[in-house]
C-alpha atoms as a PDB file:
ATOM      1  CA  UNK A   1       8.114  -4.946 -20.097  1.00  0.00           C
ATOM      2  CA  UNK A   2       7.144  -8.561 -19.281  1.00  0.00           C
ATOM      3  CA  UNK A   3       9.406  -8.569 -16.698  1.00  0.00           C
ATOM      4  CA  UNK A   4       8.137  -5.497 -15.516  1.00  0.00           C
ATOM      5  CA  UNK A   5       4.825  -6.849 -15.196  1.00  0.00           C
ATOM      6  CA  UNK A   6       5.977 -10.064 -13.719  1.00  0.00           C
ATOM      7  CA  UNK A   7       7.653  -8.172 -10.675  1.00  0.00           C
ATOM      8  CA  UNK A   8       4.617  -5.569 -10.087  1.00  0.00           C
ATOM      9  CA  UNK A   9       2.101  -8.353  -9.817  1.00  0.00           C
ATOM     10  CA  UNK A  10       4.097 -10.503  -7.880  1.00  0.00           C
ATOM     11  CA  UNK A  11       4.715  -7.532  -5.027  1.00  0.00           C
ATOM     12  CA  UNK A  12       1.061  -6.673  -5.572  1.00  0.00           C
ATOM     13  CA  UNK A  13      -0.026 -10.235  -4.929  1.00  0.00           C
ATOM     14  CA  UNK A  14       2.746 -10.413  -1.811  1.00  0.00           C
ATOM     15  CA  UNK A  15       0.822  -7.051  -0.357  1.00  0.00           C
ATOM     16  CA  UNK A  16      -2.005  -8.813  -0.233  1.00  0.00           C
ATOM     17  CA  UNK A  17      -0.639 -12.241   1.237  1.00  0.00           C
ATOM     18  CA  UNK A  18       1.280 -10.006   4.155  1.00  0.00           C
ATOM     19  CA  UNK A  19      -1.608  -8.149   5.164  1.00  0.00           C
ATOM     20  CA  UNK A  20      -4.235 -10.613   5.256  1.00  0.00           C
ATOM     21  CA  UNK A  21      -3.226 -13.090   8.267  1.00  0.00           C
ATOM     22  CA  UNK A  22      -2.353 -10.005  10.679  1.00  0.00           C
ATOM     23  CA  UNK A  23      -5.700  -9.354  11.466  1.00  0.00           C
ATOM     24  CA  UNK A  24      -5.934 -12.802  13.393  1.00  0.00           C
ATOM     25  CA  UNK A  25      -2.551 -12.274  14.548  1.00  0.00           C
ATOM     26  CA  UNK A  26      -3.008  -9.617  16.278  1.00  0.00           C
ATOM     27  CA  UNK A  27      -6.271 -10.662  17.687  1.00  0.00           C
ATOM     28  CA  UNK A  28      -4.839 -11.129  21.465  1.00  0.00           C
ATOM     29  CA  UNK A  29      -3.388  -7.323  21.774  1.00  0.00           C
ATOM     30  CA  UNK A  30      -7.399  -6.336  21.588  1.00  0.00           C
ATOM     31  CA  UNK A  31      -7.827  -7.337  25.608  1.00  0.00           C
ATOM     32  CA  UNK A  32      -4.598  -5.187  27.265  1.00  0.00           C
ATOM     33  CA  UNK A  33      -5.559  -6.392  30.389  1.00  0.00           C
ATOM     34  CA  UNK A  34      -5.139  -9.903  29.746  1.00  0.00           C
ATOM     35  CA  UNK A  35      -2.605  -9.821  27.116  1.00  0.00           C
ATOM     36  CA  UNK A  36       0.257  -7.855  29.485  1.00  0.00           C
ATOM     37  CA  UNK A  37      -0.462 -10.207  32.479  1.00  0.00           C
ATOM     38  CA  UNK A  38      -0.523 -13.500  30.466  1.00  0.00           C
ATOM     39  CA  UNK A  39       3.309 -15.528  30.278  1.00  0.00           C
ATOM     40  CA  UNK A  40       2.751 -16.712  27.109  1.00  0.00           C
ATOM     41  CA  UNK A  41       3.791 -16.287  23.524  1.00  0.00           C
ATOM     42  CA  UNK A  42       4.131 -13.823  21.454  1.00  0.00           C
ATOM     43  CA  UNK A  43       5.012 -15.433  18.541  1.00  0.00           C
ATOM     44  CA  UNK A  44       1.766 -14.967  16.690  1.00  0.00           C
ATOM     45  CA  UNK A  45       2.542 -11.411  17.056  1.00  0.00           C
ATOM     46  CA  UNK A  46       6.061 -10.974  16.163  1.00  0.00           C
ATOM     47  CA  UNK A  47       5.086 -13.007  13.183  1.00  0.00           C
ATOM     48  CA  UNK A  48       2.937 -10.342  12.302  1.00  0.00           C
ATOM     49  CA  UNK A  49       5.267  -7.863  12.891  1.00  0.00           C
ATOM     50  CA  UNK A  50       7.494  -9.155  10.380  1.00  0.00           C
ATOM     51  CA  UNK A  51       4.534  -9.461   7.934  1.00  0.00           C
ATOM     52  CA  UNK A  52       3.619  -6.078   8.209  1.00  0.00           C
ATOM     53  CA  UNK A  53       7.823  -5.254   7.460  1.00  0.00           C
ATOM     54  CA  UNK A  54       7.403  -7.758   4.140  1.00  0.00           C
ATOM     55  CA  UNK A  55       4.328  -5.539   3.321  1.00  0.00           C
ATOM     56  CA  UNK A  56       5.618  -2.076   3.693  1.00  0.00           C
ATOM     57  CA  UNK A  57       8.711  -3.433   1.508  1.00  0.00           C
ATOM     58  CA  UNK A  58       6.355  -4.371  -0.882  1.00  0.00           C
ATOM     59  CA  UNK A  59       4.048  -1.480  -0.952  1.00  0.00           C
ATOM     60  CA  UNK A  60       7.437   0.967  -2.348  1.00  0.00           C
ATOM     61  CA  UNK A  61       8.103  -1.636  -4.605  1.00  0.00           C
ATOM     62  CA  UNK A  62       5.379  -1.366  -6.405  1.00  0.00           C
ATOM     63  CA  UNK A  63       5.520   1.727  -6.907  1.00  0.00           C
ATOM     64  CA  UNK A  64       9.375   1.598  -7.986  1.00  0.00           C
ATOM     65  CA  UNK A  65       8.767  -1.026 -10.271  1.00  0.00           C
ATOM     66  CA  UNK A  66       5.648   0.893 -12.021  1.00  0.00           C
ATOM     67  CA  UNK A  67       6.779   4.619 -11.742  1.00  0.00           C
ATOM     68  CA  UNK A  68       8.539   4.005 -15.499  1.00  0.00           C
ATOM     69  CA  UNK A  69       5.638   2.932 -17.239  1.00  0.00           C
ATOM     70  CA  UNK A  70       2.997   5.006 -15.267  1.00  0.00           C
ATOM     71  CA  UNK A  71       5.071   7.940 -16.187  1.00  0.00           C
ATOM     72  CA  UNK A  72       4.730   8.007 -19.800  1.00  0.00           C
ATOM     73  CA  UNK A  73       0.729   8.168 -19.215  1.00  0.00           C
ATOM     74  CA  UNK A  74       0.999  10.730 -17.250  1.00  0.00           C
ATOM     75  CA  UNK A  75       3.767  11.885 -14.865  1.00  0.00           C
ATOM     76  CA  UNK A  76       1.757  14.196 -12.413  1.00  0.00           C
ATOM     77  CA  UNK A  77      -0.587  10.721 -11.644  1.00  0.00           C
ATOM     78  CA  UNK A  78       2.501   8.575 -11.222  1.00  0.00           C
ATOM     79  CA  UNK A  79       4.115  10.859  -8.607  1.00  0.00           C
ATOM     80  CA  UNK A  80       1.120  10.669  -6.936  1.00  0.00           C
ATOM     81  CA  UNK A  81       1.184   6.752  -6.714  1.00  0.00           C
ATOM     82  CA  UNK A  82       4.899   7.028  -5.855  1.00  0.00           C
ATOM     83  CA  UNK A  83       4.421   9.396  -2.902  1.00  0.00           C
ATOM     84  CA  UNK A  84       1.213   7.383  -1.503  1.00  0.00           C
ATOM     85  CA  UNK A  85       3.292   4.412  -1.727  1.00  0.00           C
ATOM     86  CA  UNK A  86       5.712   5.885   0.094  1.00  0.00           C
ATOM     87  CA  UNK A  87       3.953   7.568   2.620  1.00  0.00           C
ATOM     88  CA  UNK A  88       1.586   3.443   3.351  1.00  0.00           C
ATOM     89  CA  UNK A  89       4.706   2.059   3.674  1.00  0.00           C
ATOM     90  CA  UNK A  90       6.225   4.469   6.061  1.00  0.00           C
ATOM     91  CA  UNK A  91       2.967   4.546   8.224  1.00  0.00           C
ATOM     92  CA  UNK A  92       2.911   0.918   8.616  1.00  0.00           C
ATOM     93  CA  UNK A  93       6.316   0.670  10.007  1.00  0.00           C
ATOM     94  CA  UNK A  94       5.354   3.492  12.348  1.00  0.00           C
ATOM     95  CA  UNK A  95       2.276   0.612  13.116  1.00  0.00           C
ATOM     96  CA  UNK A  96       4.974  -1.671  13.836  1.00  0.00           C
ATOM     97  CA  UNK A  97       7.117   0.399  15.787  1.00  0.00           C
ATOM     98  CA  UNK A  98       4.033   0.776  18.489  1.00  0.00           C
ATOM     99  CA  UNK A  99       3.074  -2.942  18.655  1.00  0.00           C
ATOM    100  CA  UNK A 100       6.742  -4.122  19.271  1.00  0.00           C
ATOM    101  CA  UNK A 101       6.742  -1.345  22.015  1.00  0.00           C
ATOM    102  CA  UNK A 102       3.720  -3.051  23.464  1.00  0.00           C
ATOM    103  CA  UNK A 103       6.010  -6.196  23.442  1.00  0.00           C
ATOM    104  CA  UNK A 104       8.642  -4.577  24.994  1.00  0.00           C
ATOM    105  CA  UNK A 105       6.724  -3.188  28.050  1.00  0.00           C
ATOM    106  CA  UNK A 106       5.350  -6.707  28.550  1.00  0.00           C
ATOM    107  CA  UNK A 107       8.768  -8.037  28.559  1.00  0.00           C
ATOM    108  CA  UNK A 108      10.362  -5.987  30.718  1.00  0.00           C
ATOM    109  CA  UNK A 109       7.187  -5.554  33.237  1.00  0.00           C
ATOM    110  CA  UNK A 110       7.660  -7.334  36.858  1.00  0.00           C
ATOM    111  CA  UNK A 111       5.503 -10.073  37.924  1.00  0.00           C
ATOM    112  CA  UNK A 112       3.393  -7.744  40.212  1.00  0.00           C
ATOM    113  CA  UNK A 113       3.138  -4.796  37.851  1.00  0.00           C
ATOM    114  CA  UNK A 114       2.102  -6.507  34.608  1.00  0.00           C
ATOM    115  CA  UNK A 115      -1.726  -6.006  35.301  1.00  0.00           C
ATOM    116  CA  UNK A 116      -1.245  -2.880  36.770  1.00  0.00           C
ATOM    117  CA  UNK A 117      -3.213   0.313  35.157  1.00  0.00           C
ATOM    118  CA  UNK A 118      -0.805   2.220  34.157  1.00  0.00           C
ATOM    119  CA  UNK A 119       0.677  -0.603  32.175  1.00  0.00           C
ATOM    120  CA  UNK A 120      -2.454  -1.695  30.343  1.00  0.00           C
ATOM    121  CA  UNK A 121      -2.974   2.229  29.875  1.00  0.00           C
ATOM    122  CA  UNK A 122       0.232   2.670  28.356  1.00  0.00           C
ATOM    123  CA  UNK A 123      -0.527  -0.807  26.197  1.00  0.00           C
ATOM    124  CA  UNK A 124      -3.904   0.446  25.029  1.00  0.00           C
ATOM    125  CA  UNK A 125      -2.485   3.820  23.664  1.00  0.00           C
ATOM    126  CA  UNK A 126       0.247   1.948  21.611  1.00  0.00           C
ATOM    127  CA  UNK A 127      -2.678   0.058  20.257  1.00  0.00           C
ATOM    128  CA  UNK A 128      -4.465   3.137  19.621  1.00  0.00           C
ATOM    129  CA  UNK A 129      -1.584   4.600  17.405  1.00  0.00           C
ATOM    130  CA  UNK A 130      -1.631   1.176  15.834  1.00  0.00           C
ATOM    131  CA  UNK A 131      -4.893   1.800  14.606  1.00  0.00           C
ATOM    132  CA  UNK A 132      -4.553   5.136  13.724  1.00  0.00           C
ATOM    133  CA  UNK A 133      -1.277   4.370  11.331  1.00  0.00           C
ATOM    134  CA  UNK A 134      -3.828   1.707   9.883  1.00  0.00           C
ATOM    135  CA  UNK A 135      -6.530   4.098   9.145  1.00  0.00           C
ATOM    136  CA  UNK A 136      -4.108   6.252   7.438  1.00  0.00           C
ATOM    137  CA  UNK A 137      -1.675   3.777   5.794  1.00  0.00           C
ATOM    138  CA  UNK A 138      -3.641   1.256   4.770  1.00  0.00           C
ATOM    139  CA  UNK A 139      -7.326   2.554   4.120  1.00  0.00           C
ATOM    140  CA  UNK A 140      -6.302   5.786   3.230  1.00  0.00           C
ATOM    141  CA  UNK A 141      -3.274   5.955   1.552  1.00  0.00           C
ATOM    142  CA  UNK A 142      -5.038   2.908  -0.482  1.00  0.00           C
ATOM    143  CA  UNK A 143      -7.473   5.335  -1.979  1.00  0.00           C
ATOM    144  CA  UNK A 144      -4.807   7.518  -3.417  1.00  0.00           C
ATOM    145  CA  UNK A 145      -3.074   4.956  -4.987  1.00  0.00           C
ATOM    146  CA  UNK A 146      -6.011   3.607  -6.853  1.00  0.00           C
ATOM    147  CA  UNK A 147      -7.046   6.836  -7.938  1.00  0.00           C
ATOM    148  CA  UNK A 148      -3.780   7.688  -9.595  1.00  0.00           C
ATOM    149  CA  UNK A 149      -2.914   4.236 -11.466  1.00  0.00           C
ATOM    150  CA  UNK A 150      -6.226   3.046 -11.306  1.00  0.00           C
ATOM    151  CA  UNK A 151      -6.578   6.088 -14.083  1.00  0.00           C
ATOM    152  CA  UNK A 152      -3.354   5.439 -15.715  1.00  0.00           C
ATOM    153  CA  UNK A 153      -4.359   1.459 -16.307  1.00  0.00           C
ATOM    154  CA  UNK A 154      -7.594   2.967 -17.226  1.00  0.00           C
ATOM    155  CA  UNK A 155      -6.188   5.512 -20.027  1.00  0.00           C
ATOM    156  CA  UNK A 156      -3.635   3.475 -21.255  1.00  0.00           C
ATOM    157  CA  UNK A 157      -5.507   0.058 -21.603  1.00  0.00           C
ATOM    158  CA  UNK A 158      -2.495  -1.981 -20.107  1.00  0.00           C
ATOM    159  CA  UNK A 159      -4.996  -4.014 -18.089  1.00  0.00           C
ATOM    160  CA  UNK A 160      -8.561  -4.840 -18.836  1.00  0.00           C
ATOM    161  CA  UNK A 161     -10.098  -1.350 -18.131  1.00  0.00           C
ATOM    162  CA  UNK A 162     -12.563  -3.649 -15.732  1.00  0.00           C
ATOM    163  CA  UNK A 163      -9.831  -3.985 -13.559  1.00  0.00           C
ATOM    164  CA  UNK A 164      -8.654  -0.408 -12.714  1.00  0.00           C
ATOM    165  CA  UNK A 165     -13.074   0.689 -12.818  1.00  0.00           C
ATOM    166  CA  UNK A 166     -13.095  -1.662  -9.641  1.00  0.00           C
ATOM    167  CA  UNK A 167     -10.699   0.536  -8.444  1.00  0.00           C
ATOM    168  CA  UNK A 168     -12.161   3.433  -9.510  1.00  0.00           C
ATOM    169  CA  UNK A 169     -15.390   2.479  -8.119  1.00  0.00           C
ATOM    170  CA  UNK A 170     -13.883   1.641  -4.366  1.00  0.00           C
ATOM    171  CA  UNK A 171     -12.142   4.261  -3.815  1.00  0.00           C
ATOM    172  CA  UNK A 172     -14.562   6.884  -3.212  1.00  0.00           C
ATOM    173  CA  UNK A 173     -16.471   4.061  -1.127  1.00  0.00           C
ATOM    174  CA  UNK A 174     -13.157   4.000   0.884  1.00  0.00           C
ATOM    175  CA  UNK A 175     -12.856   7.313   1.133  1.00  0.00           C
ATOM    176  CA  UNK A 176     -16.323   7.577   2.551  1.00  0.00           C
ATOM    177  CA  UNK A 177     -15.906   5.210   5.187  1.00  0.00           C
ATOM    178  CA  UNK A 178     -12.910   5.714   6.285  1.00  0.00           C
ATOM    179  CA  UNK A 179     -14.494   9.847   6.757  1.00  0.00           C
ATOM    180  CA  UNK A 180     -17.323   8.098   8.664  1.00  0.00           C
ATOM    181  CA  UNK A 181     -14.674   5.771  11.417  1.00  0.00           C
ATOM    182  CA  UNK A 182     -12.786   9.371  12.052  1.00  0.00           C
ATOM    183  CA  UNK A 183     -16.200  10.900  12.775  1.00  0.00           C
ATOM    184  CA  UNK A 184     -17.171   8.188  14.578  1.00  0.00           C
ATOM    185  CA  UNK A 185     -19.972   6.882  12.828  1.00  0.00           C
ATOM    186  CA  UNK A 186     -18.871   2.895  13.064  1.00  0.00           C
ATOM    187  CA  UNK A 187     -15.826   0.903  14.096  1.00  0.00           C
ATOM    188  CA  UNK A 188     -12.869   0.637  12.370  1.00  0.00           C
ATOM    189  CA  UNK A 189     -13.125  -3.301  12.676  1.00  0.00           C
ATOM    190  CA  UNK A 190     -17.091  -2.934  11.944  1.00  0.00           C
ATOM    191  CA  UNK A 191     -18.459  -5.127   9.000  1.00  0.00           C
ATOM    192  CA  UNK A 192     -19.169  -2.249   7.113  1.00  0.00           C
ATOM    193  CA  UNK A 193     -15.697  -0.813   7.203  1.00  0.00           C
ATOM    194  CA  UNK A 194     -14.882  -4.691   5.577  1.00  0.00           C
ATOM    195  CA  UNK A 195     -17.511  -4.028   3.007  1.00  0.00           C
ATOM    196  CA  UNK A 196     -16.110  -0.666   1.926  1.00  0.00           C
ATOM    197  CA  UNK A 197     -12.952  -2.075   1.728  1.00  0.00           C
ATOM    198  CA  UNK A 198     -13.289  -4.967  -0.088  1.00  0.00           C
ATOM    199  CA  UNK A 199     -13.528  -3.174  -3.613  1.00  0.00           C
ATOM    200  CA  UNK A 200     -10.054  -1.914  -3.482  1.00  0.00           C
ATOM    201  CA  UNK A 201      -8.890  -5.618  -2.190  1.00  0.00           C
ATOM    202  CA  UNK A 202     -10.549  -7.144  -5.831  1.00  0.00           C
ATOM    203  CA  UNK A 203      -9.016  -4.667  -7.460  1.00  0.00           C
ATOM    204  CA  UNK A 204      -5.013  -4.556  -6.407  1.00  0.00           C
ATOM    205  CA  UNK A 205      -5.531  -8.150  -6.168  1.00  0.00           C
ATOM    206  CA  UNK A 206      -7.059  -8.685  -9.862  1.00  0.00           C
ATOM    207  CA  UNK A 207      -4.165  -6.420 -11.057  1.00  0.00           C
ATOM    208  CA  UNK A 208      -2.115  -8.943  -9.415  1.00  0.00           C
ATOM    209  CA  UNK A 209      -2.992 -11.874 -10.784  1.00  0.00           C
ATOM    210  CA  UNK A 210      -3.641 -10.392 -14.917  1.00  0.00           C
ATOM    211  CA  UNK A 211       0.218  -8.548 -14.339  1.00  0.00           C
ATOM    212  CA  UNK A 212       1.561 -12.322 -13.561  1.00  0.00           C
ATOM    213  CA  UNK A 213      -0.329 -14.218 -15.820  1.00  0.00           C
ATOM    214  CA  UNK A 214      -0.842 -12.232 -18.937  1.00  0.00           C
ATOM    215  CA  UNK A 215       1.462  -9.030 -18.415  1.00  0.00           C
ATOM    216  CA  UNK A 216       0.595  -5.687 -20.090  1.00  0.00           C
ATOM    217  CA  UNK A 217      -1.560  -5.445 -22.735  1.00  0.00           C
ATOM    218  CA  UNK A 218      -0.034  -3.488 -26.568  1.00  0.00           C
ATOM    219  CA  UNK A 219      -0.253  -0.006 -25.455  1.00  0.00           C
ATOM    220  CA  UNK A 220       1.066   2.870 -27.326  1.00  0.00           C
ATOM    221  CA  UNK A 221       2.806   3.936 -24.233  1.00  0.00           C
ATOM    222  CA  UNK A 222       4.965   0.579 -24.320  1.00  0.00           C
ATOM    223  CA  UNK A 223       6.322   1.997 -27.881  1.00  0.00           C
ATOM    224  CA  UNK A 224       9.891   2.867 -27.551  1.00  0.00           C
ATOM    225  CA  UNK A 225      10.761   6.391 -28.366  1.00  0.00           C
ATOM    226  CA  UNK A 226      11.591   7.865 -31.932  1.00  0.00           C
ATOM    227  CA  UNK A 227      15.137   7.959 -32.680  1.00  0.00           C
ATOM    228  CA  UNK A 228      15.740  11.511 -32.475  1.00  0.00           C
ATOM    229  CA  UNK A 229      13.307  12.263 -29.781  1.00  0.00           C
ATOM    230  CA  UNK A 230      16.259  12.523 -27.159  1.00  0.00           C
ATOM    231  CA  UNK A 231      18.189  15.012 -29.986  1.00  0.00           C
ATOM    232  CA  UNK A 232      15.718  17.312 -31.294  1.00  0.00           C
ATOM    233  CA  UNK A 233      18.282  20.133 -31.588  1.00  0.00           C
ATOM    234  CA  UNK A 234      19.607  20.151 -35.194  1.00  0.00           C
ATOM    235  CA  UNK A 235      23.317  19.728 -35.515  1.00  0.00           C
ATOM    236  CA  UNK A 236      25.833  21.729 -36.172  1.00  0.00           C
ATOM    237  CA  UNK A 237      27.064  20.462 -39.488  1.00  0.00           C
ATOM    238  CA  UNK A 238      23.271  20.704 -40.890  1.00  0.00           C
ATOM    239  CA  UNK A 239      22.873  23.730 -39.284  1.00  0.00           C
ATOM    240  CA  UNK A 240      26.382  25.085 -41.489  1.00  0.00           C
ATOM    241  CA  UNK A 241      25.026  23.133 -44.587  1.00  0.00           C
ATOM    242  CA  UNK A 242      21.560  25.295 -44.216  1.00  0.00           C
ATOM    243  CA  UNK A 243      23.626  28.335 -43.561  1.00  0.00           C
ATOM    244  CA  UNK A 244      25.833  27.954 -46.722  1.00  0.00           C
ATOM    245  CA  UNK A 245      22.856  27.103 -48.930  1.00  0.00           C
END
């Protein structure tokens, strides 16, 4: 189980570390216009790309590496935290699909057509789905997740049960503002939408650090199984003893 612990906090800790430096990456996609008709690199971009890859990775390992100890909590709530696992990591690779499409139309765009509208139109939209997938995969999806082993940490005192009530505690807050962006109520890149989000950050990445540093706590989930819990049938030679006596 310390093992366990070791490799869950270190993917938690690299989710974190992936995700962080895109949002400066990807700072010079935010003006189309200028981005499609400028010649020069794309590195920073690219480099995010791959990030993002490193970070979807990440997000199903988590969940892999946790699933077998969330499960003997409770099995409905690590499902749950499997499948919104799943579902971040595939919505972030959709994310990446769209901004390596923007790439691709700025590559293969002629001299005279790169600042044409049609090609920053087409640019903008890819952004758009960009930042829909992120709304989804990683605000939303988020919320899920903490609600499901957030409770499991919580019931199970593996962690400090301050940990998974930060958790707890952001992800309604998340919830809420990530209702208000789809209704329009602030940007998705406002300071509030930071704010709301920064509960569930202190949380995945406090469960980081304690899982590499200290590991799980005694639980009596981490208690191995009786003996005969796998055979509770009786056998058939005590069964024929009972029968003769």
């Amino acid at each position: 189980m310390r093992r366990t612990a070791l490799v869950a906090g270190v993917l938690y800790l690299v989710t974190f570390l992936t995700s962080v430096p895109t949002l400066q990456l990807y700072q010079p996609l935010r003006n189309q216009a200028e981005f499609m008709a400028a010649d020069g690199s794309v590195a920073g971009v690219l480099g995010g790309a791959l990030l993002e890859v490193g970070l979807a990775l990440a997000c199903v390992g988590t969940a892999v590496v946790l699933f077998p100890v969330a499960k003997r909590q409770s099995e409905t709530a690590a499902l749950g935290f499997l499948a919104a696992r799943t579902v971040e990591a595939a919505l972030i690779l959709v994310g990446v699909i769209s901004l390596l499409s923007i790439l691709t139309l700025r590559h293969e765009a002629d001299a005279a057509d790169a600042g044409t509208p049609s090609l920053i139109t087409a640019g903008r939209a890819l952004l758009a789905v960009y930042d829909g997938t992120f709304l989804l995969g990683q605000s939303l999806m988020p919320v899920l997740s903490a609600l499901c082993l957030g409770w499991v940490m919580y019931r199970s005192r593996l962690v400090p049960r301050i940990i998974p009530v930060v958790g707890l505690i952001g992800a309604p807050l998340l919830l809420g503002s990530d209702i208000a962006i789809i209704c329009g109520v602030y940007e998705q890149r406002s300071s509030l939408a930071g704010l709301a989000a920064l509960p569930i950050a202190l949380w995945e990445i406090a469960l980081g650090v304690w899982l590499v540093v200290k590991g799980f706590r005694p639980s009596p989930i981490l208690q191995p199984p009786p003996a005969d819990a796998d055979d509770p049938a009786p056998r058939p030679e005590s069964l024929q003893q009972t029968v003769r006596r």
